[in-house]
Protein backbone atom coordinates (compact mmCIF):
# COMPACT_ATOMS: atom_id res chain seq x y z
CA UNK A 1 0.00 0.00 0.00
CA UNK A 2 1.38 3.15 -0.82
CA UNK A 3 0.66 6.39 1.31
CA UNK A 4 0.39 9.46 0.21
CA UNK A 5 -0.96 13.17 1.73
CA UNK A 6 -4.58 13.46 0.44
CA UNK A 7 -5.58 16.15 -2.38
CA UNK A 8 -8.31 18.22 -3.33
CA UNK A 9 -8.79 15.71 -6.39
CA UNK A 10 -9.38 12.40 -3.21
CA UNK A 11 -12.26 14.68 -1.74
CA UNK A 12 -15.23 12.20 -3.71
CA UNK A 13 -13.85 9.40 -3.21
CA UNK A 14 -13.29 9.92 0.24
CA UNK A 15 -16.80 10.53 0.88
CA UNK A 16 -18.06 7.55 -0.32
CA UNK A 17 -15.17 5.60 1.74
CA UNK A 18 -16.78 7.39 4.65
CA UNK A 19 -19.89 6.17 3.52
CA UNK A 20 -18.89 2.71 2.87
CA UNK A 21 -17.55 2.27 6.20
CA UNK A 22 -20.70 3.78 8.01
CA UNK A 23 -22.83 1.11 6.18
CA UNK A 24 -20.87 -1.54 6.77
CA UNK A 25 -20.35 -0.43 10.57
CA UNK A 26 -23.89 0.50 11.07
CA UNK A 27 -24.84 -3.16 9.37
CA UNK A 28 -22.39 -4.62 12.27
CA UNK A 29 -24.78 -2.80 14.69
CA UNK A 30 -21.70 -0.16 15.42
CA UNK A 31 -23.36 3.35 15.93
CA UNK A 32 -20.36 5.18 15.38
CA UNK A 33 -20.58 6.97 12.57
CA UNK A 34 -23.93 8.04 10.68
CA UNK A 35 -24.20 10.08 7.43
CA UNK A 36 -23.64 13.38 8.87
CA UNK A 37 -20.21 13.00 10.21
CA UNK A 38 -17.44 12.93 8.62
CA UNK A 39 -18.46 14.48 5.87
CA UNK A 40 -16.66 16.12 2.61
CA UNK A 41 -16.77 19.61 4.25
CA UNK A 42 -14.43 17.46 6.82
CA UNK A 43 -12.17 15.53 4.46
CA UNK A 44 -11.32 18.93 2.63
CA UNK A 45 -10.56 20.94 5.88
CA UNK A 46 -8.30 18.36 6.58
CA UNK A 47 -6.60 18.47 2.96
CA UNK A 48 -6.60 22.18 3.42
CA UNK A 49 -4.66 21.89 6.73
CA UNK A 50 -2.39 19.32 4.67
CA UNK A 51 -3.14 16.99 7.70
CA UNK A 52 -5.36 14.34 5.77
CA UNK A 53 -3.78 10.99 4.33
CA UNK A 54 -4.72 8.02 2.28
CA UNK A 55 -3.65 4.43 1.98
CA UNK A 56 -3.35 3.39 -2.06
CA UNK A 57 -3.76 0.01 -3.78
CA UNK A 58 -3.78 -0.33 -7.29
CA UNK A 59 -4.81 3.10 -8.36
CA UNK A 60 -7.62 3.03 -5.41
CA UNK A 61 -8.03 4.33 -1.94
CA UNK A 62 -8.72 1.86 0.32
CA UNK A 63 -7.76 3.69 3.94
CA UNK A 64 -7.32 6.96 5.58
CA UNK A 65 -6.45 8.85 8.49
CA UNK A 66 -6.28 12.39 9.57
CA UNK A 67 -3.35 13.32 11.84
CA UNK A 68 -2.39 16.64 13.58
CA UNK A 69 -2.09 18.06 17.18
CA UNK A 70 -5.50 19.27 17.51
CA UNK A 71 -7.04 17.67 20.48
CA UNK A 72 -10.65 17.50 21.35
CA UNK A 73 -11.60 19.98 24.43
CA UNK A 74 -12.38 16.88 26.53
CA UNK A 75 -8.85 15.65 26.28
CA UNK A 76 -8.09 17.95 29.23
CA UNK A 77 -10.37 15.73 31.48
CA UNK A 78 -8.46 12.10 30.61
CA UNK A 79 -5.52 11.05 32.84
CA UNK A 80 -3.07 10.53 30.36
CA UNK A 81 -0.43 8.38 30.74
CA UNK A 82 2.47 10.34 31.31
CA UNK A 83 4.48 10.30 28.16
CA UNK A 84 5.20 13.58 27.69
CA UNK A 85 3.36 17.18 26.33
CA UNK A 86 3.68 16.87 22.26
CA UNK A 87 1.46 14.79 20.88
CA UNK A 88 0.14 14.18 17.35
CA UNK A 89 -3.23 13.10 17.22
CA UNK A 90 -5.44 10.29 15.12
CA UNK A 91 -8.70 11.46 13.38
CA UNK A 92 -11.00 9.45 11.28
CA UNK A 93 -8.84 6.47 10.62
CA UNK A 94 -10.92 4.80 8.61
CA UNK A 95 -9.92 1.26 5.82
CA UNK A 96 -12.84 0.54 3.17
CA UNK A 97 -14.64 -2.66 4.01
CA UNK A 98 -13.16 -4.47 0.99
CA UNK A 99 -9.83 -3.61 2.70
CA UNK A 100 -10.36 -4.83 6.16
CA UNK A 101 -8.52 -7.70 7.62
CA UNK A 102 -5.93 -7.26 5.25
CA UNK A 103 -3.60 -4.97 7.42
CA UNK A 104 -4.13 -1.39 5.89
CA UNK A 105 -5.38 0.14 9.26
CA UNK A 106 -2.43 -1.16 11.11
CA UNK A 107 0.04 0.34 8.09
CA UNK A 108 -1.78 3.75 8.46
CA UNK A 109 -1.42 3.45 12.53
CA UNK A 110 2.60 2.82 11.56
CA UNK A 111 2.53 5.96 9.02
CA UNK A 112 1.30 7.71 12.28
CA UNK A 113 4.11 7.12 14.26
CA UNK A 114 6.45 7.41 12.07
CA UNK A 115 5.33 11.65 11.07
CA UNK A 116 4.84 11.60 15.01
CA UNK A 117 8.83 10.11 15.36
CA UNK A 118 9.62 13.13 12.40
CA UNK A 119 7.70 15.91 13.64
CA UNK A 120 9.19 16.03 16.96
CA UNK A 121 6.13 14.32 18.82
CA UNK A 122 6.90 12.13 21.63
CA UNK A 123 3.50 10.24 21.62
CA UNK A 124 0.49 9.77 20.03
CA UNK A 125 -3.01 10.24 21.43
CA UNK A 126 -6.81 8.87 19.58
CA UNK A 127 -9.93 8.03 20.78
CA UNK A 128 -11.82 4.88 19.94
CA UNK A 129 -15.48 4.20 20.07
CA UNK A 130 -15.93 1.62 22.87
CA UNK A 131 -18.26 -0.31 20.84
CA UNK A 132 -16.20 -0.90 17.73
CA UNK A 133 -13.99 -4.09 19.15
CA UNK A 134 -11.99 -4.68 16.03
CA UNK A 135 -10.67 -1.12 16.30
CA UNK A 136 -9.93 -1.34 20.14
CA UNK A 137 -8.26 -4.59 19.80
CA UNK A 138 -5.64 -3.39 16.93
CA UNK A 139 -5.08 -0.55 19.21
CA UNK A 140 -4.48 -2.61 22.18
CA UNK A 141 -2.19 -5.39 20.04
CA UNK A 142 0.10 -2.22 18.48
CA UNK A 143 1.23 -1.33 21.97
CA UNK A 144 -1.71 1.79 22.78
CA UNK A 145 -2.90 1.88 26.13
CA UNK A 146 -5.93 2.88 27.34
CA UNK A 147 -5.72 6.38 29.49
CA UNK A 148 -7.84 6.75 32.32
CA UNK A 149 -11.29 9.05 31.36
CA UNK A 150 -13.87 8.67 28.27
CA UNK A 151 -14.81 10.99 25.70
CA UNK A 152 -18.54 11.30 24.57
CA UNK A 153 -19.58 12.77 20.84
CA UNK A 154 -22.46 13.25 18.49
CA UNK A 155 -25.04 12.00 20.13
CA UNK A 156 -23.35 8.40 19.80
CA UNK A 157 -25.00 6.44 22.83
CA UNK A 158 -21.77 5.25 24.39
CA UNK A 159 -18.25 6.39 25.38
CA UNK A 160 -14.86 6.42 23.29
CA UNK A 161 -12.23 5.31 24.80
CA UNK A 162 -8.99 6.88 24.79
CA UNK A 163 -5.43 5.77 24.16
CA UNK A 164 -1.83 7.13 23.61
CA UNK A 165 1.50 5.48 23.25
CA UNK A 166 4.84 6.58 23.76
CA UNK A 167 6.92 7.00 20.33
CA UNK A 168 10.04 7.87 21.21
């Protein structure tokens, strides 16, 4: 898989990757997601802020993730574990169905670390929705561990756990 930054041209077909993975995750009976959020207004902020990536396979995106050091107001209420004060964080990390089980989100998580190892960053912080097990377990086997406190958004009936991991 090759990974690249995401351009205004990826906007489309990021959408419907969004939307994709909201129907197969809402067909899983995983409320994460729903067709409002994320949205293409999203995807292109985050191309605008150069912050969005994608995961290629022949010609075709098949994952993406969004990673910079903005972090969500409730991240001031978690107990961290104490790894240090810069950290980059994950947004939207999200592998077509077609894609999954085949390693792509766990590449993207790698991609993560290593911009967090060049920018400076010392860890890396994300939250995960505590219903969505196959995301919490990658987390979990790649070394992230869960910080103490829970993060609540959208409307989504149930908490999203939060994790960092020390980089370097």
């Amino acid at each position: 898989m090759l990974i690249r930054q995401a351009g205004d041209a990826d906007v489309q077909e990021l959408a419907q990757l969004f939307v994709s993975v909201t129907d197969a995750m809402l067909a899983e009976g995983i409320g994460q997601w729903h067709y409002t959020y994320p949205l293409a207004e999203h995807i292109q902020k985050d191309i605008d802020h150069q912050s969005c990536y994608v995961g290629v396979v022949g010609g075709k995106i098949v994952a993406t993730i969004t990673l910079d050091f903005k972090q969500d107001v409730q991240y001031r209420k978690v107990a961290w574990n104490a790894y240090g004060k810069l950290a980059l964080v994950v947004h939207r990390l999200a592998v077509h169905p077609h894609g999954q089980g085949k390693g792509f989100g766990r590449q993207m998580m790698l991609y993560a670390e290593e911009k967090a190892t060049e920018c400076g960053a010392n860890t890396i912080r994300l939250d995960a929705y505590s219903l969505n097990p196959s995301s919490n377990a990658m987390y979990r086997s790649m070394g992230y561990r869960r910080a103490s406190g829970y993060c609540f958004f959208r409307m989504i009936p149930g908490p999203f756990y939060c994790y960092d991991k020390k980089i370097r």
